[in-house]
C-alpha atoms as a PDB file:
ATOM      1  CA  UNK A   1      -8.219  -6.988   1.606  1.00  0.00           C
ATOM      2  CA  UNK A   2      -9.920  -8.388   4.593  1.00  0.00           C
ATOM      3  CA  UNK A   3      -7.818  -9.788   7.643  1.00  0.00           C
ATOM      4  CA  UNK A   4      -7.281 -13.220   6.337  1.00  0.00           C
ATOM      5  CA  UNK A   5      -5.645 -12.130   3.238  1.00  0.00           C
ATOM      6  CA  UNK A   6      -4.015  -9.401   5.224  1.00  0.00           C
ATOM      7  CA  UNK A   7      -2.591 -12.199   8.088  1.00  0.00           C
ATOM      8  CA  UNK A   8      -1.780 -14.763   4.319  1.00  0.00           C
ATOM      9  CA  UNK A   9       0.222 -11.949   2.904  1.00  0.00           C
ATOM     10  CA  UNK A  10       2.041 -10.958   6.755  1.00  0.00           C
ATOM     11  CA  UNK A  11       3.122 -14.396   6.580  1.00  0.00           C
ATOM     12  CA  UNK A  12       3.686 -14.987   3.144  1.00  0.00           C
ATOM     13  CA  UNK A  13       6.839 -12.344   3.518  1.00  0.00           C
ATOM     14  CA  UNK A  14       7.880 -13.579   6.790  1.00  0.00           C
ATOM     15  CA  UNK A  15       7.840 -17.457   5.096  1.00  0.00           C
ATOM     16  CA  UNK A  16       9.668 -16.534   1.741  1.00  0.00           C
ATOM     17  CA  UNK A  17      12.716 -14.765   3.888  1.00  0.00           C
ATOM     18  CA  UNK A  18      12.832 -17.858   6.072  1.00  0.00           C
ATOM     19  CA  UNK A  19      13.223 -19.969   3.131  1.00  0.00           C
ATOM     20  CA  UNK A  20      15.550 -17.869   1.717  1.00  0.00           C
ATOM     21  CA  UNK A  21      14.494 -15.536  -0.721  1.00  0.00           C
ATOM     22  CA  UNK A  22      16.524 -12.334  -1.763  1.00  0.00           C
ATOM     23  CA  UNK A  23      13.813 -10.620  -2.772  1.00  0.00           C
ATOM     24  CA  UNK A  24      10.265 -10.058  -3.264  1.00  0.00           C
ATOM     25  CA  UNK A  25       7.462  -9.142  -5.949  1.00  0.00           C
ATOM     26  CA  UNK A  26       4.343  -7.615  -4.454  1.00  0.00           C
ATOM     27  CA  UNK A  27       2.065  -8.134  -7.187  1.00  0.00           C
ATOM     28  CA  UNK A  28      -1.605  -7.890  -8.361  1.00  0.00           C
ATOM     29  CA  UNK A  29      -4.505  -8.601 -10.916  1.00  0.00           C
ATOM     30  CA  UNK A  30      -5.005  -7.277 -14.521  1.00  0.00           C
ATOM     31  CA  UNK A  31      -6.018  -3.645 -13.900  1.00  0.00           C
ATOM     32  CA  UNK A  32      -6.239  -3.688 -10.264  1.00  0.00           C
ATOM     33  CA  UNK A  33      -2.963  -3.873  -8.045  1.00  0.00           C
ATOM     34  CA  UNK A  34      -5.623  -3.675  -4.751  1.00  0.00           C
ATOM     35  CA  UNK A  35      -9.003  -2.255  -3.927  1.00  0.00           C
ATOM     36  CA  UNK A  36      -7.802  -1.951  -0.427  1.00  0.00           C
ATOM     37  CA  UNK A  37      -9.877  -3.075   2.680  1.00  0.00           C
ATOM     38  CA  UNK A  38     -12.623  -4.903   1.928  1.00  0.00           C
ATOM     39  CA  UNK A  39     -15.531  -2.341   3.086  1.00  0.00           C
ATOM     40  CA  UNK A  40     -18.538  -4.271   2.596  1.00  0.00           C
ATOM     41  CA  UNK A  41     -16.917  -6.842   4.721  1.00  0.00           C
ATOM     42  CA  UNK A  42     -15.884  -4.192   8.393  1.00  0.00           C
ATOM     43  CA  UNK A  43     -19.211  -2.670   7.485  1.00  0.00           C
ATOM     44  CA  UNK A  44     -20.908  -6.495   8.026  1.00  0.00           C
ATOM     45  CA  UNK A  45     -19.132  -6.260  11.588  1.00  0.00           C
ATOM     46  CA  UNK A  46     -21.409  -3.448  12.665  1.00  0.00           C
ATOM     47  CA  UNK A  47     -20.966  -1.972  16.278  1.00  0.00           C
ATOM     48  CA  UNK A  48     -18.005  -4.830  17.153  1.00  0.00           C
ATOM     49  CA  UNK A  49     -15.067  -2.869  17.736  1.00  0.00           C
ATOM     50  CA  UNK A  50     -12.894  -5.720  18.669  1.00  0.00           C
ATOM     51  CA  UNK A  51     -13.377  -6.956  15.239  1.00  0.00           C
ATOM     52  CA  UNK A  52     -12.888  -3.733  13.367  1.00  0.00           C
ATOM     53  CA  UNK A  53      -9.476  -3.427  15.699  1.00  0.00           C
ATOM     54  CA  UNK A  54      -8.315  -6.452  14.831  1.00  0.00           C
ATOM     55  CA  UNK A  55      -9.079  -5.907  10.924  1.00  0.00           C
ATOM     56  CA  UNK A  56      -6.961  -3.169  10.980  1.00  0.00           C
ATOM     57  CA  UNK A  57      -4.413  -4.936  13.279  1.00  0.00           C
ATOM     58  CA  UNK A  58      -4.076  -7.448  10.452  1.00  0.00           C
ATOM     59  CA  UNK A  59      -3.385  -4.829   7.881  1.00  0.00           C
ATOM     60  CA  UNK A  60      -1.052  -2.638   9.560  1.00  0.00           C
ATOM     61  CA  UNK A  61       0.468  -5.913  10.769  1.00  0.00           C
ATOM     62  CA  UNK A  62       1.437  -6.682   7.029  1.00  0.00           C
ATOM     63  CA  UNK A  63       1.786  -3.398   6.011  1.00  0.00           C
ATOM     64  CA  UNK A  64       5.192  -3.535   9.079  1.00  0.00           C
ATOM     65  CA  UNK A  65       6.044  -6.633   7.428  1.00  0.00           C
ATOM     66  CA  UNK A  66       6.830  -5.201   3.875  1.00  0.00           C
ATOM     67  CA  UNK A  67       8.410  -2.096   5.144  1.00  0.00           C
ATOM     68  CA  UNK A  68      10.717  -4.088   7.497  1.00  0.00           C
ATOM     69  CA  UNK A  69      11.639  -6.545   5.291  1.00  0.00           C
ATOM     70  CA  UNK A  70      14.995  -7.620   5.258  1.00  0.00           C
ATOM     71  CA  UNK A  71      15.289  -8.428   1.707  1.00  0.00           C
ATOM     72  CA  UNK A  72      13.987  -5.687  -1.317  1.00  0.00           C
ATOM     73  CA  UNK A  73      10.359  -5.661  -2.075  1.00  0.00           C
ATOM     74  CA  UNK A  74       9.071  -4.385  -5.444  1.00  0.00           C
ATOM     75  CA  UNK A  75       5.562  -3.737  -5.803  1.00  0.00           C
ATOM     76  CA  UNK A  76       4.226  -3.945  -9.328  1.00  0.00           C
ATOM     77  CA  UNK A  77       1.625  -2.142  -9.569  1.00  0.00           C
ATOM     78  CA  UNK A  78      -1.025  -3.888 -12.136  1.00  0.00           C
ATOM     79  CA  UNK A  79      -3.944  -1.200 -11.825  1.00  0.00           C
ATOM     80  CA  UNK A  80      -5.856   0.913  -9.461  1.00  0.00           C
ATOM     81  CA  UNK A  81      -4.100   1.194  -6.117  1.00  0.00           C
ATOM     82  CA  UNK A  82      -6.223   3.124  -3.480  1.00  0.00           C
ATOM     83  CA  UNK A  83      -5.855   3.573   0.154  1.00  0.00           C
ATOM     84  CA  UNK A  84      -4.658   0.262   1.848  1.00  0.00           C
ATOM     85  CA  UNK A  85      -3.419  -0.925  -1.975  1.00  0.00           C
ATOM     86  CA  UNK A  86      -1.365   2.201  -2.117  1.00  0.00           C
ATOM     87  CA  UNK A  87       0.024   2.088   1.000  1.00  0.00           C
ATOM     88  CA  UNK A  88       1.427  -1.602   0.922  1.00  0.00           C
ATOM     89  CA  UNK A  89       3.131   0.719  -2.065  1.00  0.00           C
ATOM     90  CA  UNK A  90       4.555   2.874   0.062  1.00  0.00           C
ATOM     91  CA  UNK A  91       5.751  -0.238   2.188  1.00  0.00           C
ATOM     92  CA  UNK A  92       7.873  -1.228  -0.758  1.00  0.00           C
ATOM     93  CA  UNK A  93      11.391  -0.509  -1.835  1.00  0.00           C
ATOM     94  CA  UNK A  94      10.732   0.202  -5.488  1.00  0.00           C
ATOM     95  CA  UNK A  95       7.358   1.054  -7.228  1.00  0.00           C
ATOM     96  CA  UNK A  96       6.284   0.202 -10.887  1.00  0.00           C
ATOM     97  CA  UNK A  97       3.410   0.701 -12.174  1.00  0.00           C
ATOM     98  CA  UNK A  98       0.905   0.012 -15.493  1.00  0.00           C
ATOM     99  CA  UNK A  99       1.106   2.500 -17.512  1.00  0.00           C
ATOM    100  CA  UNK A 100      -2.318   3.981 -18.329  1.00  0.00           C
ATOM    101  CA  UNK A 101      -5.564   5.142 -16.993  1.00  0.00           C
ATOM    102  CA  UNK A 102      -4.835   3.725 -13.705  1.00  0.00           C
ATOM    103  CA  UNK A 103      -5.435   5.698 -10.223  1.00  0.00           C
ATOM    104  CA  UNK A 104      -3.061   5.406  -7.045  1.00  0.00           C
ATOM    105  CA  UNK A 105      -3.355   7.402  -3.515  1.00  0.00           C
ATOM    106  CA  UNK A 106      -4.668   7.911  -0.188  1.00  0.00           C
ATOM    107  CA  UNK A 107      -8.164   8.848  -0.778  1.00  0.00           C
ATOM    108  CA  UNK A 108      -9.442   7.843   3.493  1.00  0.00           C
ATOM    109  CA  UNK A 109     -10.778  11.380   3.601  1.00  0.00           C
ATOM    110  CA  UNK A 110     -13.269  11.004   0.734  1.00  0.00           C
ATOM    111  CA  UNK A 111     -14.851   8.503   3.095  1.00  0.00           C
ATOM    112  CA  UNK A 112     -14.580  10.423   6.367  1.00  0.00           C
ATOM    113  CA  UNK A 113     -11.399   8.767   7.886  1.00  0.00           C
ATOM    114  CA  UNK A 114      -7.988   9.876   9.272  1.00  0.00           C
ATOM    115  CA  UNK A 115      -5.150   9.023   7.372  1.00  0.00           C
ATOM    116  CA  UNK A 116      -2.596   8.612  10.249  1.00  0.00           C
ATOM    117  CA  UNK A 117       0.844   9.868  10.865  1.00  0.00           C
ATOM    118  CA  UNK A 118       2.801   6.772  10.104  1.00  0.00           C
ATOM    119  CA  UNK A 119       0.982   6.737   6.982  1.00  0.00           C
ATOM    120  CA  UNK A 120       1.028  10.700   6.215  1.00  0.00           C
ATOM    121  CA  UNK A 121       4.479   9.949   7.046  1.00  0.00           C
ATOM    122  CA  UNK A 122       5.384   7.063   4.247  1.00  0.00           C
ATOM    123  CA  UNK A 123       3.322   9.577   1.454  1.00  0.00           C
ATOM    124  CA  UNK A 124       6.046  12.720   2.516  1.00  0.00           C
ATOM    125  CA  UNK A 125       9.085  10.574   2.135  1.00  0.00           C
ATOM    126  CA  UNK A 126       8.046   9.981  -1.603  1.00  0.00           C
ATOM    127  CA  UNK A 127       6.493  13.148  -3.153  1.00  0.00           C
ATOM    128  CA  UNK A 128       7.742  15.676  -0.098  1.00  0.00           C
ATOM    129  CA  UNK A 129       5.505  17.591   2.335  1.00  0.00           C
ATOM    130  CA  UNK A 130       3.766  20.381   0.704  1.00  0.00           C
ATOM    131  CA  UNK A 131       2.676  17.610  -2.518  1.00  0.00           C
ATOM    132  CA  UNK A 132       2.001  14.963   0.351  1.00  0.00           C
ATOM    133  CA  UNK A 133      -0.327  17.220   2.517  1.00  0.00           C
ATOM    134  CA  UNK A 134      -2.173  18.224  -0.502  1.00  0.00           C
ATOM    135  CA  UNK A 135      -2.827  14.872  -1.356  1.00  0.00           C
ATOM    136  CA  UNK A 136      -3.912  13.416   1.995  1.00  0.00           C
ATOM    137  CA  UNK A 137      -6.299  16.326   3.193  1.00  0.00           C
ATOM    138  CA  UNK A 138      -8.022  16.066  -0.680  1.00  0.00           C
ATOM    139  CA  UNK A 139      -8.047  12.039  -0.190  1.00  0.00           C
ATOM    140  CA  UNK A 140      -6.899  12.735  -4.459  1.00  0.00           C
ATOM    141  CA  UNK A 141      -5.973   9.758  -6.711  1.00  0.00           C
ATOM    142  CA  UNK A 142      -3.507  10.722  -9.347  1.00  0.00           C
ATOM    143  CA  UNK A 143      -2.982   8.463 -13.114  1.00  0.00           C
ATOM    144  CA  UNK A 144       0.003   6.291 -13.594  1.00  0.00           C
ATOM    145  CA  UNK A 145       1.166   9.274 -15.577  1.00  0.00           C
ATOM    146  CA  UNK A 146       1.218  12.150 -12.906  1.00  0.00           C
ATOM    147  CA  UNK A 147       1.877   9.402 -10.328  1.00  0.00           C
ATOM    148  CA  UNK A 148       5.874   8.910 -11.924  1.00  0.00           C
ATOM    149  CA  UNK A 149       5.738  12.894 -12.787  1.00  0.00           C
ATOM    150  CA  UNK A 150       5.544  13.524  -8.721  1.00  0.00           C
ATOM    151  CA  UNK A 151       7.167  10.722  -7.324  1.00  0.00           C
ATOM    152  CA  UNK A 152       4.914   8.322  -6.203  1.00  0.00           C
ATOM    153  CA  UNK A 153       5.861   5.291  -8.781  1.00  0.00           C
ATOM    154  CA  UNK A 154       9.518   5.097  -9.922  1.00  0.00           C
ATOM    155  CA  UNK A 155       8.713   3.421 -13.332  1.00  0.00           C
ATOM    156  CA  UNK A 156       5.797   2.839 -15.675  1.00  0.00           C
ATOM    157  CA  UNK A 157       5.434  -0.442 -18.175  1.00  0.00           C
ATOM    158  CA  UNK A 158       3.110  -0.559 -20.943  1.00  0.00           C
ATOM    159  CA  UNK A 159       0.922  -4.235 -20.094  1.00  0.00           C
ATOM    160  CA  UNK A 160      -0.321  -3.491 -23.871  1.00  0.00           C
ATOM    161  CA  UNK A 161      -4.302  -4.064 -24.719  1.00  0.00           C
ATOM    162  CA  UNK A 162      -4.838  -7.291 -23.179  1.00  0.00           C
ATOM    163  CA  UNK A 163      -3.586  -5.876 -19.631  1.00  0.00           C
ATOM    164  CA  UNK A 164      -1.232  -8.679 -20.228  1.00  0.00           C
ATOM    165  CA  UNK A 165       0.976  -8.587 -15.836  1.00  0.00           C
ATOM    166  CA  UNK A 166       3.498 -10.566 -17.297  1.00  0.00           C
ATOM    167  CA  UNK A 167       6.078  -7.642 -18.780  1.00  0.00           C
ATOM    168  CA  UNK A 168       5.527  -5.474 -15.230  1.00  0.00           C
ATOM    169  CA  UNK A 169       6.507  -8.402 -12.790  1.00  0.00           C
ATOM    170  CA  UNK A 170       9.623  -9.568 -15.418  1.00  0.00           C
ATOM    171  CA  UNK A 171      10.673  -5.729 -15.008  1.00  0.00           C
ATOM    172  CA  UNK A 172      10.223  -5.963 -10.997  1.00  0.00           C
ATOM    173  CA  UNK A 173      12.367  -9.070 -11.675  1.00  0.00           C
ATOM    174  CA  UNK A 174      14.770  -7.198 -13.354  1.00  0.00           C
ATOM    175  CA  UNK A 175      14.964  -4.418 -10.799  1.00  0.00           C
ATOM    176  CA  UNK A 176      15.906  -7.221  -8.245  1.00  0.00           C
ATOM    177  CA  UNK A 177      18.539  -8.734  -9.835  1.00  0.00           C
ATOM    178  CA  UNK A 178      20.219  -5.417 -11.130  1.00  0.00           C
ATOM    179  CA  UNK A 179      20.224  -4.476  -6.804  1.00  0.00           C
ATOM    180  CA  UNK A 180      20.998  -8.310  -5.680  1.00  0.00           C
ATOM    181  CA  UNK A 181      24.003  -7.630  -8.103  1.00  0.00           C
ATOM    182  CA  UNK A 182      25.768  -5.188  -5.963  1.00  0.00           C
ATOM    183  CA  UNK A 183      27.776  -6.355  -3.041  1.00  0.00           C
ATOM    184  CA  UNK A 184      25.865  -8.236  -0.382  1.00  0.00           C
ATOM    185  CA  UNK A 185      26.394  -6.297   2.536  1.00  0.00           C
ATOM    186  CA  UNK A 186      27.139  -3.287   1.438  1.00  0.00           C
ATOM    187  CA  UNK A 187      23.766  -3.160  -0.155  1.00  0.00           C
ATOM    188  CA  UNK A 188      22.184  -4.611   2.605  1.00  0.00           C
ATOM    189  CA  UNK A 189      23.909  -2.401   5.605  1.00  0.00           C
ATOM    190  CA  UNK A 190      23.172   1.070   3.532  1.00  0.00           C
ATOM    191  CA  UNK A 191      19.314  -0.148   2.684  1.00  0.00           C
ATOM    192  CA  UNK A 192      18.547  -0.673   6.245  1.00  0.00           C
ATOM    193  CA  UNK A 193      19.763   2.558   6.997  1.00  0.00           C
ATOM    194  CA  UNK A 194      17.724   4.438   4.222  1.00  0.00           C
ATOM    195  CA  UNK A 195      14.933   2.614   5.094  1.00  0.00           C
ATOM    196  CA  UNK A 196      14.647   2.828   8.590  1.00  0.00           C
ATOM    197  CA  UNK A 197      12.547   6.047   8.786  1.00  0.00           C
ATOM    198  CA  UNK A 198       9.848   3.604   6.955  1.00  0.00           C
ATOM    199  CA  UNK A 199       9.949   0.871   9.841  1.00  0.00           C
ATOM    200  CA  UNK A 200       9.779   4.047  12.162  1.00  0.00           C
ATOM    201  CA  UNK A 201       6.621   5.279  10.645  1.00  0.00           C
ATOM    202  CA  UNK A 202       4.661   2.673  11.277  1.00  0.00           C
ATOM    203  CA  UNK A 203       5.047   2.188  14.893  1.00  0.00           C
ATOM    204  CA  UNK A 204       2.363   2.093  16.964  1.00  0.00           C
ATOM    205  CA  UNK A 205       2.505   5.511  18.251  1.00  0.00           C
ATOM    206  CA  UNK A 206       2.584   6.923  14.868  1.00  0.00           C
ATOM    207  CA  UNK A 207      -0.814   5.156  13.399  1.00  0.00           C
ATOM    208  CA  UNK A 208      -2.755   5.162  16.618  1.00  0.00           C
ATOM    209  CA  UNK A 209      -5.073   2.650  15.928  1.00  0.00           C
ATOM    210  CA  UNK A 210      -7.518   3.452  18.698  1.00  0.00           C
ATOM    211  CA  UNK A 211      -7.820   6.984  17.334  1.00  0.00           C
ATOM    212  CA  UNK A 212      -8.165   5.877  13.870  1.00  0.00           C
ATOM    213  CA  UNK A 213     -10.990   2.926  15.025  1.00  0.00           C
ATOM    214  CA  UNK A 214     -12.753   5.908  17.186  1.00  0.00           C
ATOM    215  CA  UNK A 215     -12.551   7.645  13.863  1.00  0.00           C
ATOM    216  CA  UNK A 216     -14.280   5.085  11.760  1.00  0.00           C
ATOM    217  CA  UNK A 217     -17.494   4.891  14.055  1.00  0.00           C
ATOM    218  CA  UNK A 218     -18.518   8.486  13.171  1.00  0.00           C
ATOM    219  CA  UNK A 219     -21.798   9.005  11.584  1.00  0.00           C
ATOM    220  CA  UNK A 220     -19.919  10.731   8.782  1.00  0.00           C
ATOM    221  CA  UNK A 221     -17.377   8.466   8.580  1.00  0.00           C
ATOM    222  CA  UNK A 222     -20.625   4.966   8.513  1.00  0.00           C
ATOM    223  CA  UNK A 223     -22.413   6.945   6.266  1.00  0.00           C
ATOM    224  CA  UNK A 224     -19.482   7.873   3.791  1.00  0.00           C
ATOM    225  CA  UNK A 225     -18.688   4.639   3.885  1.00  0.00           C
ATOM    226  CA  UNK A 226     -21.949   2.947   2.977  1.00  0.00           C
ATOM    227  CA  UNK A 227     -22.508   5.584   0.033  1.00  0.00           C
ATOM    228  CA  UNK A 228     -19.266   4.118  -1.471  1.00  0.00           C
ATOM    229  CA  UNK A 229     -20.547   0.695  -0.958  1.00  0.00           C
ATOM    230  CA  UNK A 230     -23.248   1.213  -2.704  1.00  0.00           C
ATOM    231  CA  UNK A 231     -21.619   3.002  -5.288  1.00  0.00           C
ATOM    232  CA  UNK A 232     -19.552  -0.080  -6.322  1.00  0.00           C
ATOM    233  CA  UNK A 233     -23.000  -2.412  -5.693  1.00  0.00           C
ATOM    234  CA  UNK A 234     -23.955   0.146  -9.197  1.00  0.00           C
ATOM    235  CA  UNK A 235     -21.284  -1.354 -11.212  1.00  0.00           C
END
């Protein structure tokens, strides 16, 4: 995800509720729901900070834009999910994911950055504190399997050998229509209200951005980074 998919998909929700949708599928590739941030890409900014700040600007920008939707978002997760990919998860109102050897979580300190509150925040809602804190300060990614055993998902769907998206988004379809089924604004009033503590997470006094930015200038942080980069230039 670099900003300009990030900024596409901030105004992709914002579009579809204007035009009237009643709900949204967040959705995916075969085997890979999102990489997350596009590292190659902030590395190529180097030393300009106002870049890297706006970067993440444009991610946590769509990232509020999910969670405060005002219509139910499903994300269907169609692979892999790390970091940024599994925190537009977390965003969502309803998580399903491929069943298989697929990977999901917050692994930022496996590559020497700070996984913030809001976000630390949006992992404890799902999978509860002591799980959640074990998970962040490891930076581990758990299977589809252990992922619906703790929480994390709701619901797993076999894609079948040719990784095949088409049975996990019908299923997110499903999902929406069973909850657009209830009474309008009862469902409405009491889903704002659950889901407020999500829009309050990611405020801007609970990611601090400048923090996090400060963070991802660190020698350990550049040179974590550029391992991992090279790492995926391997396969």
């Amino acid at each position: 995800m670099d900003p300009t998919l990030c900024r596409e998909l901030h105004h992709s929700v914002a579009s579809a509720i204007g035009e009237g949708a009643r709900g949204i599928v967040l959705t995916g590739s075969p085997r890979i729901f999102s990489a997350g941030l596009d590292v190659p890409y902030l590395l190529s900014l180097g030393d300009d900070r106002k870049a890297i700040t706006e970067a993440w600007q444009a991610f946590f920008g769509a990232a509020r834009a999910l969670a405060a939707s005002t219509v139910p978002v499903v994300a269907a997760i169609t692979g892999h999910a790390p970091a940024g990919g599994c925190v537009y998860a977390l965003c969502c109102d309803y998580r399903i994911m491929a069943a298989g050897d697929f990977r999901i979580g917050l692994n930022e300190t496996r590559v020497g950055l700070i996984a913030p509150e809001g976000i630390q925040r949006l992992m404890r809602r799902v999978v509860g504190l002591h799980r959640a804190e074990r998970l962040l300060v490891s930076g581990e990614m758990v299977d589809a399997a252990a992922a619906l055993r703790i929480g994390l998902v709701d619901e797993l769907v076999d894609m079948g050998p040719e990784h095949d998206t088409a049975a996990l988004v019908a299923r997110a379809h499903e999902w929406l229509q069973a909850l657009l089924a209830l009474p309008h604004d009862a469902m409405r009033h009491t889903r704002e209200i659950a889901r407020a503590e999500v829009v309050e997470s990611l405020q801007p006094e609970h990611v601090d951005l400048e923090r996090f930015v400060d963070a991802w200038f660190e020698p350990g942080t550049q040179s974590a980074l550029k391992a991992l980069v090279a790492q995926l230039g391997k396969k």
